[in-house]
N, C-alpha and C. Protein backbone atom coordinates (compact mmCIF):
# COMPACT_ATOMS: atom_id res chain seq x y z
N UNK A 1 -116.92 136.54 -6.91
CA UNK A 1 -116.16 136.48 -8.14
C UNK A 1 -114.69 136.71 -7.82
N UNK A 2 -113.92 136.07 -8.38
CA UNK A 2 -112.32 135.77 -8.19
C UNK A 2 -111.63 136.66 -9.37
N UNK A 3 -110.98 137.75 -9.27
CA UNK A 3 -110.32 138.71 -10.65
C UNK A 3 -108.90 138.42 -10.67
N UNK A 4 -108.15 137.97 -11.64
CA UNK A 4 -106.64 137.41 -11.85
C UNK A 4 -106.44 139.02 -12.19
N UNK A 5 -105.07 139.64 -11.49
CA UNK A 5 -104.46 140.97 -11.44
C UNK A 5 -103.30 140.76 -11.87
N UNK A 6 -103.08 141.76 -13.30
CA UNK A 6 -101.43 141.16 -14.30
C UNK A 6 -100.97 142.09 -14.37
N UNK A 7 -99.77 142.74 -14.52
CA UNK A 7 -99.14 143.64 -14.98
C UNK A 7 -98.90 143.29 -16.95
N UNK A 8 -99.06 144.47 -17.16
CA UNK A 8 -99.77 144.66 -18.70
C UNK A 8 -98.78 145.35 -19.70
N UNK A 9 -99.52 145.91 -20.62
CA UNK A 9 -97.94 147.16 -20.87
C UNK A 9 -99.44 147.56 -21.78
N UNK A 10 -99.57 149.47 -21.88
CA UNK A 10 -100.46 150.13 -21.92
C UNK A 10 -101.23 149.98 -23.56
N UNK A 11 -100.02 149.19 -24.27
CA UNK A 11 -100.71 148.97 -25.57
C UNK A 11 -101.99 147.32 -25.67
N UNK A 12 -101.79 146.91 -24.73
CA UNK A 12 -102.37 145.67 -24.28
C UNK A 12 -102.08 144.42 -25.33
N UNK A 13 -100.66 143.97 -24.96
CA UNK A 13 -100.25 142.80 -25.87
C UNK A 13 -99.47 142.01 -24.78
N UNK A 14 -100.26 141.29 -25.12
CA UNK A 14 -100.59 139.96 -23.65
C UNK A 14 -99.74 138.47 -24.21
N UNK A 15 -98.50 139.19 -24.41
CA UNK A 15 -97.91 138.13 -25.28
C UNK A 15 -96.62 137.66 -24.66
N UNK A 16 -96.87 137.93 -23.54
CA UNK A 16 -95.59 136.84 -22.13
C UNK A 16 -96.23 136.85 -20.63
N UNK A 17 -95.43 136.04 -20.13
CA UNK A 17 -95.60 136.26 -18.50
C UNK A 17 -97.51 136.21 -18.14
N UNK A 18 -97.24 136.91 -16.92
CA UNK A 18 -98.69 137.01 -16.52
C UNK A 18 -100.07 137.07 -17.26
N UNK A 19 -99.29 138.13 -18.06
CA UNK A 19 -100.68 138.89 -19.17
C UNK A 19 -100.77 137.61 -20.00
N UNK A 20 -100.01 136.96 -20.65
CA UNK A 20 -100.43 135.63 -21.53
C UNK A 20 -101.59 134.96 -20.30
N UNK A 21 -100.89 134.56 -19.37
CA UNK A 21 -101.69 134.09 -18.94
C UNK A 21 -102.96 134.20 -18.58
N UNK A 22 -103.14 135.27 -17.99
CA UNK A 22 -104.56 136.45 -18.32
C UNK A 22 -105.17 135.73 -19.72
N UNK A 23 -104.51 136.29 -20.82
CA UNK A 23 -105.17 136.16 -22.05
C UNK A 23 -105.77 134.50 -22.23
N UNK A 24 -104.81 133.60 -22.14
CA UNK A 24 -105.63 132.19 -22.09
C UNK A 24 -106.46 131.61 -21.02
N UNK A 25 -106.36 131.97 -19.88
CA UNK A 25 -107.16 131.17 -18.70
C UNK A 25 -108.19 132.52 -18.24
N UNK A 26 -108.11 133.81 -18.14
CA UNK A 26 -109.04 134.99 -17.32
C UNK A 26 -109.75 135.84 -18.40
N UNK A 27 -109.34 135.65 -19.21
CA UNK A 27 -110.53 136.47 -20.57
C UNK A 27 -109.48 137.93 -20.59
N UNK A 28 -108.79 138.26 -20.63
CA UNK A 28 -108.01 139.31 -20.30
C UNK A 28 -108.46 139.24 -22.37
N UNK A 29 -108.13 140.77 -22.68
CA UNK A 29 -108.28 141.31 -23.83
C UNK A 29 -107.25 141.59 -24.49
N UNK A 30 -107.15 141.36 -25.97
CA UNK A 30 -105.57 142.24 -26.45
C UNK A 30 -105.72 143.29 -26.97
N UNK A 31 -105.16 144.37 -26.78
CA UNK A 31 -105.24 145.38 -26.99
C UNK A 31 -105.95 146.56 -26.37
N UNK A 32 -105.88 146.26 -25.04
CA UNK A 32 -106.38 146.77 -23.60
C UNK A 32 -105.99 145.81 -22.56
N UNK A 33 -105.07 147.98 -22.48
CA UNK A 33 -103.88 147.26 -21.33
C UNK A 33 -104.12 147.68 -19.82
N UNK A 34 -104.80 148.77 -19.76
CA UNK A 34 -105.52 148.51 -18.27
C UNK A 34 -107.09 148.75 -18.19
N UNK A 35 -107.01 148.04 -16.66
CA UNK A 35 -108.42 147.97 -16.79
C UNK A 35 -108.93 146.33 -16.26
N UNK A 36 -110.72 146.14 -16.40
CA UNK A 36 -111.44 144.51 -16.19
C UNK A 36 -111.65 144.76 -17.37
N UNK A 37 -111.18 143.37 -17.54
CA UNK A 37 -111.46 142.47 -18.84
C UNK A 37 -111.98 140.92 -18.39
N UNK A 38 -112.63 140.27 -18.47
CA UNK A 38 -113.31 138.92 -18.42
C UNK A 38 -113.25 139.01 -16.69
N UNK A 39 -112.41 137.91 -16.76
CA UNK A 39 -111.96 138.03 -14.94
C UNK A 39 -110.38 137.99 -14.62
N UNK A 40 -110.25 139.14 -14.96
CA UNK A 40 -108.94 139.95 -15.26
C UNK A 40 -108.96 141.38 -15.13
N UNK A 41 -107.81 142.03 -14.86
CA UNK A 41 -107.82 143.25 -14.78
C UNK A 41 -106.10 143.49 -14.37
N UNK A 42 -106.04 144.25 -15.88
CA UNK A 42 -105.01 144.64 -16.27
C UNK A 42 -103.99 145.81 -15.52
N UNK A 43 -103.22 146.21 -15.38
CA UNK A 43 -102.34 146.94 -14.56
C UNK A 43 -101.07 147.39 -15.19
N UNK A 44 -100.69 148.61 -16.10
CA UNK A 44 -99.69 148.75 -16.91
C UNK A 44 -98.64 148.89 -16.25
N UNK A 45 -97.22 148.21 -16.81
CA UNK A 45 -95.97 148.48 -15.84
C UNK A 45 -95.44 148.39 -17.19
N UNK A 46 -95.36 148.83 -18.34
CA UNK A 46 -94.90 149.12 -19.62
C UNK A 46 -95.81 149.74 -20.40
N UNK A 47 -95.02 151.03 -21.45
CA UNK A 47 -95.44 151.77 -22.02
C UNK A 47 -96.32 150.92 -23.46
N UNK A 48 -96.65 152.16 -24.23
CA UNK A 48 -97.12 151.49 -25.61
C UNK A 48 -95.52 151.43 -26.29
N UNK A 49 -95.01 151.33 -26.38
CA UNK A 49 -93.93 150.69 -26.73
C UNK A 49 -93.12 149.35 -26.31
N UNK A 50 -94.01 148.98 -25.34
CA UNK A 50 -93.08 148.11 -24.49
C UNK A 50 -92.08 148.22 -23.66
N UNK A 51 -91.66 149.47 -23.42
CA UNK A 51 -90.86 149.91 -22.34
C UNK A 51 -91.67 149.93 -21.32
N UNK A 52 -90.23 149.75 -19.78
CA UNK A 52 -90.57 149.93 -18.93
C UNK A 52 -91.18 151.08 -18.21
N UNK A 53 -92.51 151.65 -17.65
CA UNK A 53 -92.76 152.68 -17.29
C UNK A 53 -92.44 152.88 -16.19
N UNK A 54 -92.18 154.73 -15.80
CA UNK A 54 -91.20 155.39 -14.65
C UNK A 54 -92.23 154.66 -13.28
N UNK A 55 -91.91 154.33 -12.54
CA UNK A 55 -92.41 154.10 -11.19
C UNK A 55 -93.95 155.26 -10.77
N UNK A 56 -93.28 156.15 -11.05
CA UNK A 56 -94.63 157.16 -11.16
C UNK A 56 -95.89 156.88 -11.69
N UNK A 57 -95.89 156.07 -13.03
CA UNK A 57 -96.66 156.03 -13.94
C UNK A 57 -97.32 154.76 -13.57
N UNK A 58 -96.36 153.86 -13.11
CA UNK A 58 -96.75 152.14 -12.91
C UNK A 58 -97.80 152.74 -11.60
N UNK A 59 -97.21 153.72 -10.51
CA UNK A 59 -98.23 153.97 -9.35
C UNK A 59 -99.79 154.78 -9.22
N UNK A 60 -100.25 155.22 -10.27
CA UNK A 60 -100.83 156.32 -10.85
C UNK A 60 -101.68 155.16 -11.18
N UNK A 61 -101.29 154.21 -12.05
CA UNK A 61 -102.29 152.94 -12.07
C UNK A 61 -102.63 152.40 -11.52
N UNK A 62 -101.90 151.87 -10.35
CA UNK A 62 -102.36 151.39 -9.42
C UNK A 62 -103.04 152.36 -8.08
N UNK A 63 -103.29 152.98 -7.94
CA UNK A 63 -104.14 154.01 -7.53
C UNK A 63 -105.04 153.81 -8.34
N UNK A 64 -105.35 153.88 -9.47
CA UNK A 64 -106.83 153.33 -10.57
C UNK A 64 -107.52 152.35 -9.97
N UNK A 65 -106.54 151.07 -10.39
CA UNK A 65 -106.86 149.59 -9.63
C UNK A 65 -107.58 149.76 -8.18
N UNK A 66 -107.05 150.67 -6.98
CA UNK A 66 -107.26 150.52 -5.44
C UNK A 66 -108.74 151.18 -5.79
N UNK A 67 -109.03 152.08 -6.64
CA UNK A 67 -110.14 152.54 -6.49
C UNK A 67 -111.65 151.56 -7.01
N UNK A 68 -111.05 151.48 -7.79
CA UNK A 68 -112.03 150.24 -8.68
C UNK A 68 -112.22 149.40 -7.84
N UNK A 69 -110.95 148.74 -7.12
CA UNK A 69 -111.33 147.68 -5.75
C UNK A 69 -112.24 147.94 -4.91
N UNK A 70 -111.82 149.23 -4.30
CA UNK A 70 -112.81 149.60 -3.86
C UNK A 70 -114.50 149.54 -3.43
N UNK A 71 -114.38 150.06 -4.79
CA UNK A 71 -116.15 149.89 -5.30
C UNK A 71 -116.65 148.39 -6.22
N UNK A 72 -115.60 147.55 -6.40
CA UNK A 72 -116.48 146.15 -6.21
C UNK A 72 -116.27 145.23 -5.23
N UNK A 73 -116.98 145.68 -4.05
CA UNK A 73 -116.57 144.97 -2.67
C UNK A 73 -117.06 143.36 -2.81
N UNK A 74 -117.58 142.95 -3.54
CA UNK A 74 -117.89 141.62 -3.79
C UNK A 74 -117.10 140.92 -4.86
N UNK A 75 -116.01 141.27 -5.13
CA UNK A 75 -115.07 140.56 -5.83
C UNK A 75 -113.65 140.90 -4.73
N UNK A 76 -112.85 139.45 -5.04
CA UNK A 76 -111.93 139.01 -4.89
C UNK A 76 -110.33 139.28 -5.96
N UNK A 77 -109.54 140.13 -5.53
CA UNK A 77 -108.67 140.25 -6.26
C UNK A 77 -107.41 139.47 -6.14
N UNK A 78 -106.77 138.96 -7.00
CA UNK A 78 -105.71 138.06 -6.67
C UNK A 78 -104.54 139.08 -7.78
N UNK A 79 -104.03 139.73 -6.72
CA UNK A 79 -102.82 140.53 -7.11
C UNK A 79 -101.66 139.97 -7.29
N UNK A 80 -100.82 139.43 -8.82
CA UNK A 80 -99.82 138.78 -9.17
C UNK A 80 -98.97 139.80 -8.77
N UNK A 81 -97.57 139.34 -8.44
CA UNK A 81 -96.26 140.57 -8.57
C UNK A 81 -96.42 141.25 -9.91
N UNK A 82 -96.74 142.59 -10.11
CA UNK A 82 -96.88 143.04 -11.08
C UNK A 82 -95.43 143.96 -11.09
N UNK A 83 -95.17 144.21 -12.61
CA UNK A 83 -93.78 144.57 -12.82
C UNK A 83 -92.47 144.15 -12.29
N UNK A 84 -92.74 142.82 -11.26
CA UNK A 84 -91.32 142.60 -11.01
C UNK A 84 -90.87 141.14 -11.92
N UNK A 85 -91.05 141.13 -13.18
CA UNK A 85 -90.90 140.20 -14.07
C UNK A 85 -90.27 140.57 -15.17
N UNK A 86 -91.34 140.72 -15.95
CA UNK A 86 -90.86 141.26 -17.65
C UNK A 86 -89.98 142.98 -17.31
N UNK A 87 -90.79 143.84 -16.54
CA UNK A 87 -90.84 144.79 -16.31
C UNK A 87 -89.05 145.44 -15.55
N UNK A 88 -89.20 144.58 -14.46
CA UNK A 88 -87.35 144.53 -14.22
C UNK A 88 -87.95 145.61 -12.62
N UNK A 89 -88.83 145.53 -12.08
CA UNK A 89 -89.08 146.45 -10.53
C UNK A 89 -88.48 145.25 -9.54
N UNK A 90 -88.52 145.53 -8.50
CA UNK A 90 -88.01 144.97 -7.51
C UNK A 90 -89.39 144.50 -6.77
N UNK A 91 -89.76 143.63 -5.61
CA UNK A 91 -90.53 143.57 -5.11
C UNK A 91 -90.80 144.88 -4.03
N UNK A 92 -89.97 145.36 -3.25
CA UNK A 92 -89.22 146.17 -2.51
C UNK A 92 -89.98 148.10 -3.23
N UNK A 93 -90.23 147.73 -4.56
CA UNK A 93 -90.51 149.10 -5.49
C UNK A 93 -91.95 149.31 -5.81
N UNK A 94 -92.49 147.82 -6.16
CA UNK A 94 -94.18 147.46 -6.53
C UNK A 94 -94.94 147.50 -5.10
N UNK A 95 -94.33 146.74 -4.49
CA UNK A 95 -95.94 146.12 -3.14
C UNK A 95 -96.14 147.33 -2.29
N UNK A 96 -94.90 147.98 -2.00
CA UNK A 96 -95.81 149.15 -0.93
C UNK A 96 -97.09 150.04 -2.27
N UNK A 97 -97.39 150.34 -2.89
CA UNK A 97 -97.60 150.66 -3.48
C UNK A 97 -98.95 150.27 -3.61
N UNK A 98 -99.28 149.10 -3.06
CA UNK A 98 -100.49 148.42 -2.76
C UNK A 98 -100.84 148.41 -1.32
N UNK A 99 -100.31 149.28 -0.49
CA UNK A 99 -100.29 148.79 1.11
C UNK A 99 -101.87 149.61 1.44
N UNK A 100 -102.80 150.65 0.72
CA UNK A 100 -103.63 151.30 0.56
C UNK A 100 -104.76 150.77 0.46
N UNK A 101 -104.18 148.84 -0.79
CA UNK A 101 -105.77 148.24 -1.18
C UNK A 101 -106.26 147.98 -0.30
N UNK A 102 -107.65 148.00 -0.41
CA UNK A 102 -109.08 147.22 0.40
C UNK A 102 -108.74 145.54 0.97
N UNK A 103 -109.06 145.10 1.87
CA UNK A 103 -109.07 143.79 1.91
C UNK A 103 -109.34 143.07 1.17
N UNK A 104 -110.12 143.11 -0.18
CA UNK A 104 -110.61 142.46 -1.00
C UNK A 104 -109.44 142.01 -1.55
N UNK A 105 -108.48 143.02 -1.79
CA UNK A 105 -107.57 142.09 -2.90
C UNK A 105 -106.44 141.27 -1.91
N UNK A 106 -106.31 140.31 -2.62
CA UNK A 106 -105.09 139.38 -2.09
C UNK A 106 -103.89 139.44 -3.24
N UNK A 107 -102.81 139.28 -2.39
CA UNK A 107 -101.79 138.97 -3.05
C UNK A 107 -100.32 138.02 -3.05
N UNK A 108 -99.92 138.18 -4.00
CA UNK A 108 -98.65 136.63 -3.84
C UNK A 108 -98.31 136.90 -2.76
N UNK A 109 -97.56 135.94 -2.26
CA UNK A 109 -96.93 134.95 -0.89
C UNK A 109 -95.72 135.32 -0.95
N UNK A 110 -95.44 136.62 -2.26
CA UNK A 110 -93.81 136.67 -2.16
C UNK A 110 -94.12 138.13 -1.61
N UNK A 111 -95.05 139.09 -1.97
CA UNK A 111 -94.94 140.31 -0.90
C UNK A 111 -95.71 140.57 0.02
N UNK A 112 -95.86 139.37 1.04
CA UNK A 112 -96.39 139.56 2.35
C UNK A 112 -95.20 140.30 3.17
N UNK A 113 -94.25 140.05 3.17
CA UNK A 113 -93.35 141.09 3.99
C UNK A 113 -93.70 142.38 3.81
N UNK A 114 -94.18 143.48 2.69
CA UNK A 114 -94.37 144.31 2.71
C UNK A 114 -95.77 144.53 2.82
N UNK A 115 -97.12 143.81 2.79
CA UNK A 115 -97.87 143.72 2.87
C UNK A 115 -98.82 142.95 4.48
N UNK A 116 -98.17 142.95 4.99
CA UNK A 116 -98.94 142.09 6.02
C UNK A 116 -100.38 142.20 6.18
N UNK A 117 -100.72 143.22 6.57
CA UNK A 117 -102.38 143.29 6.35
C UNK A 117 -103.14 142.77 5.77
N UNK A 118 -102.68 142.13 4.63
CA UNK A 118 -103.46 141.83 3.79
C UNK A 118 -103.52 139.98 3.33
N UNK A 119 -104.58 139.53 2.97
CA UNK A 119 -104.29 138.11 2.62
C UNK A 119 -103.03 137.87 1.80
N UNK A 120 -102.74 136.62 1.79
CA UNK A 120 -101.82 136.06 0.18
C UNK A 120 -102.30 135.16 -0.42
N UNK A 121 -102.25 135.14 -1.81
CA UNK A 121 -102.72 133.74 -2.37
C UNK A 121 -101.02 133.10 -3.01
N UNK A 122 -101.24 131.88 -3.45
CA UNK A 122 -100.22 131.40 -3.76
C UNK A 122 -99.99 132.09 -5.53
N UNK A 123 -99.17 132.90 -6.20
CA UNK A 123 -99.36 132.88 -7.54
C UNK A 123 -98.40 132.03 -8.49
N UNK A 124 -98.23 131.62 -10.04
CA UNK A 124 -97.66 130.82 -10.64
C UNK A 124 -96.35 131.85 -10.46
């Protein structure tokens, strides 16, 4: 199984960028903002307000995500740049941050520099 990985914002309104996309093509949910949803799985890098959340908070989730990876070793994660979009992070601020995940997950072709270990897939 193949899981599309979005950066979200914690009120789950999937109403730009990645998370739209989530919402029409991966079953992603509105109004759950992290977490699997269809074949999706959400990743907050904005508050319930729609603000940007402190780096702390965006990493705390993703530590969630690595664990969950973890334990579904038979799925495939395709990790979008999360928060360096709507959110305003740098690539440079998000990907180490992932240097921890399992092989399972893959991610864009734009943070293999900080990622080498790990696959890339191509993302939109």
């Amino acid at each position: 199984m193949n899981v599309f990985v979005f950066g979200s914002n914690e009120s789950g309104i999937h109403g730009a960028g990645a998370a739209f996309f989530a919402a029409r093509n991966h079953g992603a949910i509105m109004h759950v903002g992290f977490g699997p949803q269809g074949a999706s799985f959400a990743i907050p890098t904005k508050d319930w307000h729609v603000s940007t959340l402190p780096k702390s908070a965006v990493e705390h989730y993703v530590q969630r995500f690595i664990a969950y990876a973890r334990a579904a070793r038979d799925t495939t994660f395709h990790v979008t740049q999360i928060g360096c979009g709507l959110a305003g992070f740098r690539a440079d601020e998000i990907a180490p941050m992932f240097a921890s995940a399992p092989l399972n997950c893959e991610f864009s072709t734009a943070w293999a520099e900080w990622l080498p270990a790990h696959h890339s897939w191509t993302s939109q």
